[in-house]
C-alpha atoms as a PDB file:
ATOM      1  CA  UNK A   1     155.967 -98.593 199.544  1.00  0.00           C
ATOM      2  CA  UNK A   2     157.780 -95.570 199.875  1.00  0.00           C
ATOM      3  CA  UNK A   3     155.693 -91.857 200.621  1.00  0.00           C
ATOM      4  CA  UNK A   4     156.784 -88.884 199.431  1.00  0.00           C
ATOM      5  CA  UNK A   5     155.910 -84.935 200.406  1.00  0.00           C
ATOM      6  CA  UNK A   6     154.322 -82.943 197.816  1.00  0.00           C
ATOM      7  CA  UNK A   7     153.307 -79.403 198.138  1.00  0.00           C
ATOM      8  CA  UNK A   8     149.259 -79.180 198.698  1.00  0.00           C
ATOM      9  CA  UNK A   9     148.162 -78.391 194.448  1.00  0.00           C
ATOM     10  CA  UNK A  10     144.930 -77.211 195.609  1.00  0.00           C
ATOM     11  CA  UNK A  11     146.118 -73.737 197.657  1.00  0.00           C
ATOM     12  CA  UNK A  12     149.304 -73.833 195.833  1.00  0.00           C
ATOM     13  CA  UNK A  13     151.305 -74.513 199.254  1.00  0.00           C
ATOM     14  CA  UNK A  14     149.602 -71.703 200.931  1.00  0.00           C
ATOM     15  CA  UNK A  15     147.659 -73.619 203.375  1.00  0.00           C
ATOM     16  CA  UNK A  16     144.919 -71.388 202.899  1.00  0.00           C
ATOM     17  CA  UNK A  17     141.650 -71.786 201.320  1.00  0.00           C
ATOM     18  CA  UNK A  18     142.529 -70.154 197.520  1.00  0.00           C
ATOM     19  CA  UNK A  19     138.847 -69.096 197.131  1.00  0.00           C
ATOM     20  CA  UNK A  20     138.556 -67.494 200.586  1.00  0.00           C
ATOM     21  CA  UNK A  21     134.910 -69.360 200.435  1.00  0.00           C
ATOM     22  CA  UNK A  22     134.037 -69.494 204.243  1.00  0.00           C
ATOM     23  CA  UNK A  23     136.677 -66.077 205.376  1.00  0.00           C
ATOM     24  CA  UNK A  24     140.726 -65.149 203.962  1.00  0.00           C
ATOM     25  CA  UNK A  25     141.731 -67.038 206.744  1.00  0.00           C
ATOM     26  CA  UNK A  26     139.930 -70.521 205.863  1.00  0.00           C
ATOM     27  CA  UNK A  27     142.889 -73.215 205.851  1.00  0.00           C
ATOM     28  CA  UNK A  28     143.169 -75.580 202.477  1.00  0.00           C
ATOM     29  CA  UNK A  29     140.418 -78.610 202.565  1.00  0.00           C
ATOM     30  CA  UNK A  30     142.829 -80.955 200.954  1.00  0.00           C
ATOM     31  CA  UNK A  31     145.952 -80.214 203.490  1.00  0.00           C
ATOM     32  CA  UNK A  32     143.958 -78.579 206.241  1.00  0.00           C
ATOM     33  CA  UNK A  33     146.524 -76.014 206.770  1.00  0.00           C
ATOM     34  CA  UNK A  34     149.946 -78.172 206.454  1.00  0.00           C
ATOM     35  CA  UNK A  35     150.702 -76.788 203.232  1.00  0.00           C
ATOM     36  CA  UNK A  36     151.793 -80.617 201.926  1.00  0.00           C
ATOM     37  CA  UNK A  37     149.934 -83.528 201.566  1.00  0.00           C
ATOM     38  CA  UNK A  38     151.658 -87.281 200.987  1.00  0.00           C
ATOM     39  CA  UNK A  39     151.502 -89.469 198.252  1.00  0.00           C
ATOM     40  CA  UNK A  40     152.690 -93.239 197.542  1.00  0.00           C
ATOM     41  CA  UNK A  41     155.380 -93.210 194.996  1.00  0.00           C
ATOM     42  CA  UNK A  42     156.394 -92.790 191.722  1.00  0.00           C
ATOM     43  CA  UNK A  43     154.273 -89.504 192.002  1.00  0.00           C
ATOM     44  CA  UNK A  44     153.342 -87.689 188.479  1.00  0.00           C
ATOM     45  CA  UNK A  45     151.614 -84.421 187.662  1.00  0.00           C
ATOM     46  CA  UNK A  46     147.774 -84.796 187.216  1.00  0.00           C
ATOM     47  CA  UNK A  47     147.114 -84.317 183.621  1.00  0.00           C
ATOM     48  CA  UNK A  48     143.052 -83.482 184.274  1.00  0.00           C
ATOM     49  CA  UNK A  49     143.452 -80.451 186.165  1.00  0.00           C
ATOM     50  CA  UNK A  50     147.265 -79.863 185.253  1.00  0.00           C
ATOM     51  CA  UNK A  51     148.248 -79.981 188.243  1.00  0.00           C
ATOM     52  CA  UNK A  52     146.595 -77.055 189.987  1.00  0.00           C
ATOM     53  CA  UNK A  53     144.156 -79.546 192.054  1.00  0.00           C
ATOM     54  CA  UNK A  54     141.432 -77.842 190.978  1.00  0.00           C
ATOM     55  CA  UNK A  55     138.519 -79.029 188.944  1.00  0.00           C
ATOM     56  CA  UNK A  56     138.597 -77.397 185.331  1.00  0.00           C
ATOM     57  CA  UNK A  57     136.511 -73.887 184.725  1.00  0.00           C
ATOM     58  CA  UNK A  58     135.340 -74.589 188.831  1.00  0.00           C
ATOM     59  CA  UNK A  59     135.961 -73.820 192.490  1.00  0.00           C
ATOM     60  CA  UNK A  60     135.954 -77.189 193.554  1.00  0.00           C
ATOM     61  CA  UNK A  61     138.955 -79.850 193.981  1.00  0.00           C
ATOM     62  CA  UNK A  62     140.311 -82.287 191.274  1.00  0.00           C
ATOM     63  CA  UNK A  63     138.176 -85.285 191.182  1.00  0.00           C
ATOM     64  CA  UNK A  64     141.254 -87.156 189.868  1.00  0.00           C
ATOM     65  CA  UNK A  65     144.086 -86.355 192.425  1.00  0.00           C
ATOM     66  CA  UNK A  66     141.340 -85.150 195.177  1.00  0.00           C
ATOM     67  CA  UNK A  67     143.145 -81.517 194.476  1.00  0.00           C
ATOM     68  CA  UNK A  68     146.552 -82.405 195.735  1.00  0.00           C
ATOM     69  CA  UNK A  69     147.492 -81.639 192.087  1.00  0.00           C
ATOM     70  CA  UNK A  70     149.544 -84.995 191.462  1.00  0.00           C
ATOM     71  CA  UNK A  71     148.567 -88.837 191.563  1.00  0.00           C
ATOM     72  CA  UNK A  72     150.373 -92.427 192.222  1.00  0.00           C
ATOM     73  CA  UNK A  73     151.516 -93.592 189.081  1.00  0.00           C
ATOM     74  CA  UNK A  74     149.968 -97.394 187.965  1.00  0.00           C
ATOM     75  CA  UNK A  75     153.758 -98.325 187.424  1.00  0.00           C
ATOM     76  CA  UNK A  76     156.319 -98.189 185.406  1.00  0.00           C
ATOM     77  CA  UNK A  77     155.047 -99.730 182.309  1.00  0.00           C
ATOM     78  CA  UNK A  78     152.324 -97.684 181.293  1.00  0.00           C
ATOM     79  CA  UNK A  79     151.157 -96.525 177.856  1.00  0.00           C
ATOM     80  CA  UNK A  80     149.337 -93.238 176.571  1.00  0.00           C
ATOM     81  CA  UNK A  81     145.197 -93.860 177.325  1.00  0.00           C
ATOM     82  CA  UNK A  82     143.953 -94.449 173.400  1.00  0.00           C
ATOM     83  CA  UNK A  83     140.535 -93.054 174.676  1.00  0.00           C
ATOM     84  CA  UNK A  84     141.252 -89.525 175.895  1.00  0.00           C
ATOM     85  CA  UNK A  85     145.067 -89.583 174.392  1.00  0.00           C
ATOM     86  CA  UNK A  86     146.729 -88.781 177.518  1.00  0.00           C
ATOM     87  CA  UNK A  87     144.480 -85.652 178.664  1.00  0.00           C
ATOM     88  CA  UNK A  88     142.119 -87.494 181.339  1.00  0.00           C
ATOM     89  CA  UNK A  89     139.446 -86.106 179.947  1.00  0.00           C
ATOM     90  CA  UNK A  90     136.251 -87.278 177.689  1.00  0.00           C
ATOM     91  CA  UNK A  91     136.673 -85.480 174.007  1.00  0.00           C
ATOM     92  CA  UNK A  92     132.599 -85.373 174.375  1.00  0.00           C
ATOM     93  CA  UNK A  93     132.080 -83.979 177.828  1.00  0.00           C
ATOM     94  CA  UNK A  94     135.263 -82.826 179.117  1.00  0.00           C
ATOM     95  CA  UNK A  95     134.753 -84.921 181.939  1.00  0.00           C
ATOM     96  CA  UNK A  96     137.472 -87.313 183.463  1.00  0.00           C
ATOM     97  CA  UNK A  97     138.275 -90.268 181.270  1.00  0.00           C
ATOM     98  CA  UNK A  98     136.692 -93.803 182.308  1.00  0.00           C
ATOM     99  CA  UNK A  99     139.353 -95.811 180.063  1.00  0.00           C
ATOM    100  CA  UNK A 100     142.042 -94.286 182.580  1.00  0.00           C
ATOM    101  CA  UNK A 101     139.982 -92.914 185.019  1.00  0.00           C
ATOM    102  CA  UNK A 102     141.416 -89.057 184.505  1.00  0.00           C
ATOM    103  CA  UNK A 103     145.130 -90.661 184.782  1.00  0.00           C
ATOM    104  CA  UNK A 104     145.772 -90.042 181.288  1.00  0.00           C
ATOM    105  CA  UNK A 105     147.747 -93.605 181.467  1.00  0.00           C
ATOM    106  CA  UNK A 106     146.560 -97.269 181.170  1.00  0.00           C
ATOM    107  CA  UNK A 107     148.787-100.171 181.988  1.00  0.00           C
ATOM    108  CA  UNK A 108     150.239-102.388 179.794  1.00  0.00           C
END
């Protein structure tokens, strides 16, 4: 399995907290600071929160990719989710998808 650097989605590759919640100076939760966090490859955008690591219309970290902003890929053979058509999210609730669990992509 190979692991690959990403820069942290969440504070953007700051390092810092990007809501300045506890003080300006707060490091990031999800990289605590190291402006990177690792993933298992192949590595693709997170389609619920587009990336940003940050939970739609809220201050709080992407329940899908834990607010590094990108998530392992199932593999290489994987098809459009017919529930949420590739967004991640419920149509109903806007919540993340439980066909593809906020993935966007199912196997096949």
């Amino acid at each position: 399995m190979n692991i690959k650097t990403i820069t942290c989605g969440f504070c953007d590759g700051t390092g810092k907290d990007p809501f300045g919640l506890l003080s300006a100076a707060s490091a990031c939760q999800v990289c605590i600071g190291r402006r990177a966090v690792m993933l298992a490859e192949p590595v693709i955008t997170c389609v619920f929160c587009q990336g940003s690591g940050v939970y739609p219309c809220q201050r709080l970290t992407c329940t899908v990719c834990g607010g590094k902003g990108s998530v392992t890929a199932l593999s290489a053979r994987a098809a459009k989710c017919p529930d949420c058509r590739g967004t991640g999210a419920t149509p109903d609730s806007g919540l993340p998808c439980l066909t593809c669990k906020g993935r966007g992509l199912v196997a096949t």
